[in-house]
Protein backbone atom coordinates (compact mmCIF):
# COMPACT_ATOMS: atom_id res chain seq x y z
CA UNK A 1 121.15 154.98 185.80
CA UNK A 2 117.34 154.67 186.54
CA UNK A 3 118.45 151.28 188.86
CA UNK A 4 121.17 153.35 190.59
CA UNK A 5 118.60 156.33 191.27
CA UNK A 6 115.86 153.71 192.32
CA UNK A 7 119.09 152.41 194.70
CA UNK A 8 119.55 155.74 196.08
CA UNK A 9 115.99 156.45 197.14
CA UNK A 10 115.74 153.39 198.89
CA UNK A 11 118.64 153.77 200.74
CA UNK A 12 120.67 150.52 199.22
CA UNK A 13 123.94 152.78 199.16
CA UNK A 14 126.41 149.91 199.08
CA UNK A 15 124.78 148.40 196.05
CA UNK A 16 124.35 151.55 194.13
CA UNK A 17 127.79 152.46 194.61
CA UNK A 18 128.77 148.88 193.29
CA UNK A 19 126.36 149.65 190.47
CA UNK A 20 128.12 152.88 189.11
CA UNK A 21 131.03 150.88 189.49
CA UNK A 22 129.67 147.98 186.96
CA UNK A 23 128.62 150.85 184.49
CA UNK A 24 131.48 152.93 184.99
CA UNK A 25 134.04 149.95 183.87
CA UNK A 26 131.25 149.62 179.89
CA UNK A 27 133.00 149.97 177.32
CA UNK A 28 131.72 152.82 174.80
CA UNK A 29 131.22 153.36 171.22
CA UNK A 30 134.60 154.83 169.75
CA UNK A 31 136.54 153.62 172.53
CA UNK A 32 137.11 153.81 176.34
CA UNK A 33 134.18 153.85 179.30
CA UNK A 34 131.62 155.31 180.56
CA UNK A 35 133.81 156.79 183.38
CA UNK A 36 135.88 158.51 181.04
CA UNK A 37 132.44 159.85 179.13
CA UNK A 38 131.88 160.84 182.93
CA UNK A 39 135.31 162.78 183.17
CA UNK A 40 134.74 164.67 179.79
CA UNK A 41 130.90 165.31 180.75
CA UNK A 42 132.18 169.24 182.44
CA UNK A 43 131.01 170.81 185.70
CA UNK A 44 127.71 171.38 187.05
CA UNK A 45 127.79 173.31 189.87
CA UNK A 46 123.83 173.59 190.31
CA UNK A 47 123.97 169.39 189.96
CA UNK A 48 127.01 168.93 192.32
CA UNK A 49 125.10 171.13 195.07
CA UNK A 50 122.26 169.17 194.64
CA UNK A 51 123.72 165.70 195.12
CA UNK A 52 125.63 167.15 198.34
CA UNK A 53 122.68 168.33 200.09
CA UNK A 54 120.74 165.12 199.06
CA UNK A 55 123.50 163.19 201.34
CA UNK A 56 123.86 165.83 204.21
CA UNK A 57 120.06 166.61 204.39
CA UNK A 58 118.44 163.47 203.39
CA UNK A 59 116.05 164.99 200.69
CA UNK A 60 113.68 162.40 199.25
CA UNK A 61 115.67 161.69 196.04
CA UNK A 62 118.38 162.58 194.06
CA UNK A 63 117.16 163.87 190.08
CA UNK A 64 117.94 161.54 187.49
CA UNK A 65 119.04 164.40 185.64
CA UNK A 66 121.67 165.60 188.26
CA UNK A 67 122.66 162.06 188.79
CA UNK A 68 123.23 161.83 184.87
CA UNK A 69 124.98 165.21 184.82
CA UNK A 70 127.57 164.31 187.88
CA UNK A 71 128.00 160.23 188.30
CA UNK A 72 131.37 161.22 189.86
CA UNK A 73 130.12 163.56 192.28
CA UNK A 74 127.46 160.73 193.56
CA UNK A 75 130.05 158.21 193.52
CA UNK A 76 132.38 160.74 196.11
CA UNK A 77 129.00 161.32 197.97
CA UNK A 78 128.12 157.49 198.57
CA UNK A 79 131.59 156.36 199.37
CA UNK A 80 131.74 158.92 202.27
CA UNK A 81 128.58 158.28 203.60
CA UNK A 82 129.15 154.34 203.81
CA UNK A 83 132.42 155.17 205.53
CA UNK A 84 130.64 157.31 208.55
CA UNK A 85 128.12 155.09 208.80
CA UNK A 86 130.43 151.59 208.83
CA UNK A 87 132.77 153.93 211.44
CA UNK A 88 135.41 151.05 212.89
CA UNK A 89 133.74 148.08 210.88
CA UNK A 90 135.95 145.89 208.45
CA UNK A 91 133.39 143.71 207.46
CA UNK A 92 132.98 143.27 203.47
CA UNK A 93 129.84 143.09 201.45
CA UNK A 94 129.07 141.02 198.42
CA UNK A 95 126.58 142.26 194.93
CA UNK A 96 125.72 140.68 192.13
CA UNK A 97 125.36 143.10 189.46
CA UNK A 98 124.26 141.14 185.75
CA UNK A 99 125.32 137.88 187.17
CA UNK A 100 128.84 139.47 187.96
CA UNK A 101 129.88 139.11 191.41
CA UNK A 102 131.33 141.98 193.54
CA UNK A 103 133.17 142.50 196.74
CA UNK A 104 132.51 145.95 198.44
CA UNK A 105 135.33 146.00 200.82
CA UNK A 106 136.67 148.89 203.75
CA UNK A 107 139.75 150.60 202.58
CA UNK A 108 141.97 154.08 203.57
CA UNK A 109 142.64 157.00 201.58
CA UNK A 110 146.13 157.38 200.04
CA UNK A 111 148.45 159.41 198.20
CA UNK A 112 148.88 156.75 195.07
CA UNK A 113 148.44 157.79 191.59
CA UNK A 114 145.35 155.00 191.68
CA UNK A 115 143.67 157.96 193.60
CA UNK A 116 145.36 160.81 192.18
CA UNK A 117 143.85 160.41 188.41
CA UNK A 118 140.81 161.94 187.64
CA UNK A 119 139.80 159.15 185.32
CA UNK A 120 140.45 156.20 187.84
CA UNK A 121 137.04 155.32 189.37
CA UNK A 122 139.29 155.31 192.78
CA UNK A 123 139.92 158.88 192.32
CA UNK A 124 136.42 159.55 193.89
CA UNK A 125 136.24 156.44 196.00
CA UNK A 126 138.29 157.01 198.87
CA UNK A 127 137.36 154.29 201.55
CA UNK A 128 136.51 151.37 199.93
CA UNK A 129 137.42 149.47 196.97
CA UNK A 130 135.62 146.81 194.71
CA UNK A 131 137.14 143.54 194.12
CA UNK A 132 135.15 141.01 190.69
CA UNK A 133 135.41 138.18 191.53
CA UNK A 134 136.84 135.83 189.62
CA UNK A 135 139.73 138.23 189.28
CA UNK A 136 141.31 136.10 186.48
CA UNK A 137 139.56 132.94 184.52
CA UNK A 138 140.54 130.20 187.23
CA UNK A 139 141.28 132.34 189.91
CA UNK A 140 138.50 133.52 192.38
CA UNK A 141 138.75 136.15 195.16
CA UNK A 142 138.49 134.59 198.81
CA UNK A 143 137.83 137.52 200.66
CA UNK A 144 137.54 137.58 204.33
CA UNK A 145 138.10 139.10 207.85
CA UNK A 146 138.77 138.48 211.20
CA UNK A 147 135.22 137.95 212.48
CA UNK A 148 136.51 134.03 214.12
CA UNK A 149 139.15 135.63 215.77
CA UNK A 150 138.22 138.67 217.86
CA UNK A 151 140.84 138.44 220.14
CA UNK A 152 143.52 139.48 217.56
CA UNK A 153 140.84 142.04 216.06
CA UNK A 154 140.94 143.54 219.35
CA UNK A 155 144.65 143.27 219.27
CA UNK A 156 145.59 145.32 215.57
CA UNK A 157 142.96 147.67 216.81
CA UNK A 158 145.30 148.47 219.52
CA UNK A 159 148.41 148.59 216.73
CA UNK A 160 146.27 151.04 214.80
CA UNK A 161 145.73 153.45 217.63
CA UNK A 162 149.10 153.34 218.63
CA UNK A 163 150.41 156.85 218.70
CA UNK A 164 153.56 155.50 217.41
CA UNK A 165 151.91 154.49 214.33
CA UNK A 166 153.82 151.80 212.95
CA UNK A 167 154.38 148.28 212.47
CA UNK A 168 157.06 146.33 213.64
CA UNK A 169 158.00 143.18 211.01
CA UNK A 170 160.51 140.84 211.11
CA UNK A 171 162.12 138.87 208.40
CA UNK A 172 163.53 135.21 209.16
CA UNK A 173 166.41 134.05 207.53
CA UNK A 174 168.50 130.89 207.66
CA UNK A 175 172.52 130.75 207.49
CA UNK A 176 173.05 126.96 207.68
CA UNK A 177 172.96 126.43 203.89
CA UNK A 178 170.95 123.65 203.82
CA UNK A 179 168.66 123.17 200.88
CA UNK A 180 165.28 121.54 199.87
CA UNK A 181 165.40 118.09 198.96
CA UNK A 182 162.56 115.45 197.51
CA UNK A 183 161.75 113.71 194.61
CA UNK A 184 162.64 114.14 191.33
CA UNK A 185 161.67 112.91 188.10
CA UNK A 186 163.08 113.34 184.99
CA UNK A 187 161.39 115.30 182.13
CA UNK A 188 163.69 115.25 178.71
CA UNK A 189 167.92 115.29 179.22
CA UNK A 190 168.40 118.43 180.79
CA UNK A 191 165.63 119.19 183.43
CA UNK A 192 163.58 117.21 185.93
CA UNK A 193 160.14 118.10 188.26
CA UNK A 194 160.91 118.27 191.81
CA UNK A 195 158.18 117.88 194.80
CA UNK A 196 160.13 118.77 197.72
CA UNK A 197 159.72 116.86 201.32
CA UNK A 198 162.06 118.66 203.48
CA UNK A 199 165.38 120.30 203.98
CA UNK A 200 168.89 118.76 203.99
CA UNK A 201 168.86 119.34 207.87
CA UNK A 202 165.37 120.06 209.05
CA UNK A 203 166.21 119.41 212.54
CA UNK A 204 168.43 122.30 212.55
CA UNK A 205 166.04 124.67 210.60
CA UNK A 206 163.78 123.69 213.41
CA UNK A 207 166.24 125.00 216.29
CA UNK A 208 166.97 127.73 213.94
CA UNK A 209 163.29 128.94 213.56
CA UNK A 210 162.36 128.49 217.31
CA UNK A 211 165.51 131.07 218.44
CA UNK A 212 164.14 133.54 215.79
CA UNK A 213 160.95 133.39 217.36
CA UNK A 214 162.04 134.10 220.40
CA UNK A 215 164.70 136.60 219.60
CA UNK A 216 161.41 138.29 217.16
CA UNK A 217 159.40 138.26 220.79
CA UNK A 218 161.81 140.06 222.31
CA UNK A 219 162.28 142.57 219.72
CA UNK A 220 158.67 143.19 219.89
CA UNK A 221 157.65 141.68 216.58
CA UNK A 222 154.20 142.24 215.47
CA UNK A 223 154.34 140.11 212.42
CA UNK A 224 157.10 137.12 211.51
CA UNK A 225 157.38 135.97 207.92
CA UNK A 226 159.57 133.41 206.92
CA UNK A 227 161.37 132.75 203.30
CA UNK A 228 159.82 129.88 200.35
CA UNK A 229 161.24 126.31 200.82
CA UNK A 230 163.06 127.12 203.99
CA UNK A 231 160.60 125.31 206.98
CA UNK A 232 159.00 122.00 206.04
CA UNK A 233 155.44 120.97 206.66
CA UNK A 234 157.06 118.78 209.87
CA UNK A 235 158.96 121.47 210.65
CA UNK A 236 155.54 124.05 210.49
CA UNK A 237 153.62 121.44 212.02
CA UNK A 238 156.12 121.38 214.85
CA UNK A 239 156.13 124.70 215.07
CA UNK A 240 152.49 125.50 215.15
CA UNK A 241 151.30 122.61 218.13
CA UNK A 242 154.27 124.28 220.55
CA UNK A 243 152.74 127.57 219.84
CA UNK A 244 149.35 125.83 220.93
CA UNK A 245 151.45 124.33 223.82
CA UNK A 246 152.29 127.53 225.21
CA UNK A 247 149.11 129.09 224.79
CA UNK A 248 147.95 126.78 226.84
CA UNK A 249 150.46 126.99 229.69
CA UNK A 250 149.27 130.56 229.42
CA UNK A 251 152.56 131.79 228.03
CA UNK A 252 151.22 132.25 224.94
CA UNK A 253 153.47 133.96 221.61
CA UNK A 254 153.62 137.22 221.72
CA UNK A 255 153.66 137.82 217.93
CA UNK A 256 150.00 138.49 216.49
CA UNK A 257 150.62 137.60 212.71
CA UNK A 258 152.92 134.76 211.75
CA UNK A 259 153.95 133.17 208.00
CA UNK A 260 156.20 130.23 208.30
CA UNK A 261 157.31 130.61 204.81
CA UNK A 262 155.59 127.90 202.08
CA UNK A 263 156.18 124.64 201.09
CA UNK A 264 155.31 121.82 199.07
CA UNK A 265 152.32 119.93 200.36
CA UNK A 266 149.44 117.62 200.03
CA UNK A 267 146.47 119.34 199.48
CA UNK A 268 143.65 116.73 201.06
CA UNK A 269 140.69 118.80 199.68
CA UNK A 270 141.72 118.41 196.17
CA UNK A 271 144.35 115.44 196.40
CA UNK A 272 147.03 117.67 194.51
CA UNK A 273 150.39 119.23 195.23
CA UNK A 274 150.95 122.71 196.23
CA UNK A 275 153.29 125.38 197.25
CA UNK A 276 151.12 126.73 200.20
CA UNK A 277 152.19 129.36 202.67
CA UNK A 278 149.62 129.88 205.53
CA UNK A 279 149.46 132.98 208.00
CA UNK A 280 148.70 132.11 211.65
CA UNK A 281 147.59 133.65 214.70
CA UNK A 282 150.90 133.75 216.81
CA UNK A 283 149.37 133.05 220.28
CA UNK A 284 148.03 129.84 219.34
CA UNK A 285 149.47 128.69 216.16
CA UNK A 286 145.75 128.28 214.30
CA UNK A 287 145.55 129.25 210.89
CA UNK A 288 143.87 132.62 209.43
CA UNK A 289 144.66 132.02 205.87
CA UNK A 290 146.37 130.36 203.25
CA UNK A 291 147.97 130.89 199.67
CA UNK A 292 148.94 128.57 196.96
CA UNK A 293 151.30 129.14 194.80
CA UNK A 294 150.86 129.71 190.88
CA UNK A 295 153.57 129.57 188.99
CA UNK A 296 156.08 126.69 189.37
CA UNK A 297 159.73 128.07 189.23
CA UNK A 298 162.94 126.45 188.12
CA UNK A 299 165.86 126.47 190.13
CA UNK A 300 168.83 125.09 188.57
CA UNK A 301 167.78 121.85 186.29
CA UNK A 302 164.51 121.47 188.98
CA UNK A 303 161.65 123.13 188.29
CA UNK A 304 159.08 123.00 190.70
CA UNK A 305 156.22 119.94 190.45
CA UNK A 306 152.75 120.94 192.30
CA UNK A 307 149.19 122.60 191.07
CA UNK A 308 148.90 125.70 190.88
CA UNK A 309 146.71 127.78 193.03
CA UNK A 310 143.17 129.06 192.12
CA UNK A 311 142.79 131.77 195.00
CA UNK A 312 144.28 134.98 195.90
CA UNK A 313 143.28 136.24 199.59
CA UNK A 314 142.04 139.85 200.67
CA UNK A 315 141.84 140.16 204.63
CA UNK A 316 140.50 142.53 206.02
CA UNK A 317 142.36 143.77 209.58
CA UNK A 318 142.23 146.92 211.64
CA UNK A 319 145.81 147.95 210.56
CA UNK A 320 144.85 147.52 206.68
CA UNK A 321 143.99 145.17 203.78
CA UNK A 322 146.42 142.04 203.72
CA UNK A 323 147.72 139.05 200.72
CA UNK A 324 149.71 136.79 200.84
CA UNK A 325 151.70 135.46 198.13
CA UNK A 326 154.56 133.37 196.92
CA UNK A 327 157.86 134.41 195.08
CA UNK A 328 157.25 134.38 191.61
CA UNK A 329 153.57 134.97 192.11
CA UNK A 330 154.54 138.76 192.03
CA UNK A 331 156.63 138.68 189.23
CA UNK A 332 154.95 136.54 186.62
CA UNK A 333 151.52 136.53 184.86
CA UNK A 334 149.74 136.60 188.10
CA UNK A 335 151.16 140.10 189.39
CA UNK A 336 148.47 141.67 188.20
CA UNK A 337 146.35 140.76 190.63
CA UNK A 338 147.49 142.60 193.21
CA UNK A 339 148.54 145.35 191.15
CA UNK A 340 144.83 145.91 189.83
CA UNK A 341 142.83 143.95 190.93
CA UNK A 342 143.06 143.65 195.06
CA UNK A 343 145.17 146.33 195.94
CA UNK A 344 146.25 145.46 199.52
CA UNK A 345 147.81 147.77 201.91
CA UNK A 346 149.86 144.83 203.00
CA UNK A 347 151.56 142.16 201.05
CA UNK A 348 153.53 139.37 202.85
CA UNK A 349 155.56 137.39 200.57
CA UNK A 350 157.57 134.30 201.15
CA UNK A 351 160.50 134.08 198.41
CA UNK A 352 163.55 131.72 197.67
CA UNK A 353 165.97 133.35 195.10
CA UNK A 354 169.39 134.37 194.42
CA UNK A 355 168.45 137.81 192.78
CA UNK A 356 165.23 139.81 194.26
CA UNK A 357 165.08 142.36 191.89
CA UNK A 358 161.80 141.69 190.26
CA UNK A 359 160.64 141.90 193.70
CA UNK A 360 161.75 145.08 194.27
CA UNK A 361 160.78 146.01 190.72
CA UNK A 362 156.95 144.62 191.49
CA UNK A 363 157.04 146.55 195.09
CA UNK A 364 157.96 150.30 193.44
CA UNK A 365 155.03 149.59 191.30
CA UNK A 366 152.29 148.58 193.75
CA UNK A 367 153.42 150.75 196.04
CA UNK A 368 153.43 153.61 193.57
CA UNK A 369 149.96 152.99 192.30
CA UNK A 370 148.23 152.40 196.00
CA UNK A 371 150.68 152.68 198.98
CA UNK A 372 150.94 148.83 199.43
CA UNK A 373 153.78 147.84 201.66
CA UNK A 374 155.62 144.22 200.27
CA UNK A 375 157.44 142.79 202.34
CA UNK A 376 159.61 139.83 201.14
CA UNK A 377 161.38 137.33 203.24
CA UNK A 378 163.78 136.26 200.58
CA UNK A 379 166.25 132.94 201.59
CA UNK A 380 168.74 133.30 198.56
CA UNK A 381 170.14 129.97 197.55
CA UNK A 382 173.41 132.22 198.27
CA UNK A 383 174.84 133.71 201.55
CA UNK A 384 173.00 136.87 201.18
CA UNK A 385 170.49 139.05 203.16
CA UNK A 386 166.63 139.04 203.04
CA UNK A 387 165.06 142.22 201.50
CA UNK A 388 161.86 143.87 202.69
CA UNK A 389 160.28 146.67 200.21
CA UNK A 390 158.57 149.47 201.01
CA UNK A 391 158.45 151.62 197.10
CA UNK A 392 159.16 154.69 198.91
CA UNK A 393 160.33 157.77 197.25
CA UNK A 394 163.78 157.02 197.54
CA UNK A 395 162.87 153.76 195.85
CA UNK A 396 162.46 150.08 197.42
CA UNK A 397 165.58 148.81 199.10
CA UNK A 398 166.81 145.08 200.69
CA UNK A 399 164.71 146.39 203.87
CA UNK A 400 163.63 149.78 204.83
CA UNK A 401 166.79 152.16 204.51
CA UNK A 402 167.01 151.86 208.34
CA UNK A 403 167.48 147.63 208.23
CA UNK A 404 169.81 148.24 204.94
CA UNK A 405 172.27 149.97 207.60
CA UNK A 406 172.21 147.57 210.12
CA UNK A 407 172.65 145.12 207.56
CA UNK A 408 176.02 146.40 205.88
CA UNK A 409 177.72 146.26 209.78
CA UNK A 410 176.22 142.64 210.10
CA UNK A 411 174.83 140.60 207.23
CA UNK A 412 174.39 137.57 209.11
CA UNK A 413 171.73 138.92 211.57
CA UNK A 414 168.55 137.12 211.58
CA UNK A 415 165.52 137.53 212.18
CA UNK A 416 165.68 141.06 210.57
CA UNK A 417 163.57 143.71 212.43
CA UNK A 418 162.21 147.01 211.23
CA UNK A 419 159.36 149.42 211.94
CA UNK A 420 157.20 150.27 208.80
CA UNK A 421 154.72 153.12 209.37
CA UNK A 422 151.11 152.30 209.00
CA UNK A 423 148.95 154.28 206.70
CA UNK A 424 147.35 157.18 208.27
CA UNK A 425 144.05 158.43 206.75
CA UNK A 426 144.87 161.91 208.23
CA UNK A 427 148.01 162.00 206.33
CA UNK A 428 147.39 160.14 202.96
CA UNK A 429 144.59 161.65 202.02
């Protein structure tokens, strides 16, 4: 507490805030934290007046002895006063605390029981959120913004004024029933390892993706994501130079975010196999960020033959905080992560599976906790619809309830397209 006081006097708020965050998470003799020691500690209302002043008057220093009495209160205090000072800025900060590493990252109030618990550390931090990295052993945090790219900043920034307040997705799905091939290899009598290469009719799921593009333009599509195993790395690569093509004819893509679904591929950094979906910038077709896949699934007798991934991505964008992940990422040992540990407003998932009802399982649960918004392009190995969910009260659906509509008059639509409201600080919190 001495450090954190020391912190506060010389102005350092983002690192004492990180600080109170490191002691908060100590365990305690008898059981639990310090943060619930904080909880149980009982009002001060001398203290708590104190500490406000301090942060609206700029007094020389807050009393160890009020800072000791109300941690909570100081924590509420520095959170607000990072957020009017940072103002429009997305940019994240990183802290060492005892050779720990942090991630200080921008964030929006909400109406998630993460911030409705008094002994939840978010409960009093409202705009930001802290990330340790590594989040699991093996897997490190790769947090980042749009700093490269200011164009498209510029471009959510106008999506999050928007009086309208929403986001419009879209959700590609393929009715040609072609399937992933590649190469197999046997492992005992009844299963075999399967890298896949392509798609039983690629140049068709190229045709295929380039109308839903276009039709997703013309519908006004502010971000495309497209299902696990369904486009090739040919078929992205394709994909991604005609996008460069027309940007520079000058007729660039009018869709700012874009996921062409994941697939097996050779990662040159590492020389290994993964299950990598990437997110590009629609007018161009260059790439913002990537995820590898962690857990290898089995489909049939084939079970899935690449490395896993050691990364999970936080972005940080004018409309919110955004992952990316892969199919059984979300419902497997690694679903965590997002659950606790990065708590995105957005989470873009690329799927391939007959049944997504983990998914929709997983999305109640994050969206429950902090108002994240999954949305999963699912390509079921069946003729069936993709499903989108948004955890809302009603409970998460195949789509918003508005898309589920449409889809019982036409089930063969594609790309899906649906308007998900973005969160509102003025009405979450």
């Amino acid at each position: 507490m001495e450090q954190v006081n020391e912190l506060i006097a010389g102005r350092e708020y983002k690192r004492a805030l990180v600080r109170l965050w490191h002691l908060a998470g100590q365990a305690v003799a008898g059981g639990g934290t310090r943060l619930d020691q904080w909880f149980d500690s009982g009002r001060n209302e001398l203290a708590t007046q104190r500490i406000e002043e301090y942060f609206l008057f700029g007094q020389p220093s807050i009393g160890l002895t009020d800072l000791r009495a109300r941690p909570t209160d100081v924590i509420r205090c520095l959170d607000q006063r990072l957020a009017e000072e940072r103002k429009k800025s997305v940019r994240s900060a990183t802290f060492e605390v005892d050779r720990q590493r942090y991630f200080l990252v921008p964030c929006s109030p909400h109406s998630g029981f993460e911030q409705q618990q008094p002994v939840r550390f978010a409960a009093y931090m409202r705009h930001h959120r802290i990330i340790a990295d590594p989040l699991l052993p093996g897997v490190r945090a790769v947090i980042r913004d749009l700093a490269g790219f200011p164009a498209l900043q510029q471009e959510l920034q106008l999506i999050a004024e928007d009086p309208r307040q929403a986001l419009v997705v879209g959700l590609g799905l393929f009715h040609d029933g072609h399937r992933p091939e590649g190469d197999c290899r046997p492992v005992d009598d009844d299963r075999q390892t399967v890298f896949f290469r392509g798609t039983s009719g690629d140049a068709e799921r190229l045709a295929s993706a380039r109308e839903q593009i276009d039709a997703a333009e013309a519908a006004g599509v502010e971000v495309l994501l497209f299902p696990e195993l369904t486009l090739s790395p040919a078929n992205q690569q394709a994909l991604a130079d005609e996008l460069l093509q027309r940007w520079q004819r000058g007729s660039a893509c009018r869709i700012p975010l874009l996921v062409l679904g994941s697939f097996h591929c050779q990662d040159a950094d590492f020389d290994c196999r993964r299950n990598r979906a990437q997110l590009l910038w629609g007018r161009d077709g260059s790439t913002l960020a990537k995820h590898d896949k962690f857990s290898p699934a089995t489909l049939g007798g084939l079970t899935e033959s690449f490395t896993p991934g050691n990364a999970a991505l936080f972005l940080s964008t004018a409309i919110g905080n955004l992952s990316l992940a892969v199919c059984k990422d979300i419902i497997d040992d690694y679903a965590d992560l997002w659950l606790t540990k990065l708590g995105p407003d957005w989470l873009l998932v690329a799927s391939l599976s007959d049944s997504a009802r983990e998914h929709v399982a997983f999305s109640r649960k994050i969206w429950n906790r902090h108002r994240c918004v999954t949305i999963v392009a699912n390509q079921p190995l069946a003729a069936q619809p993709p499903v989108a969910g948004d955890g809302s009260t009603s409970g998460p659906v195949y789509g918003y309830v508005r898309v589920a509509e449409l889809m019982e008059r036409d089930p063969t639509r594609n790309p899906w397209v649906c308007e998900v409201p973005l969160r509102s600080p003025q009405i979450q919190s």
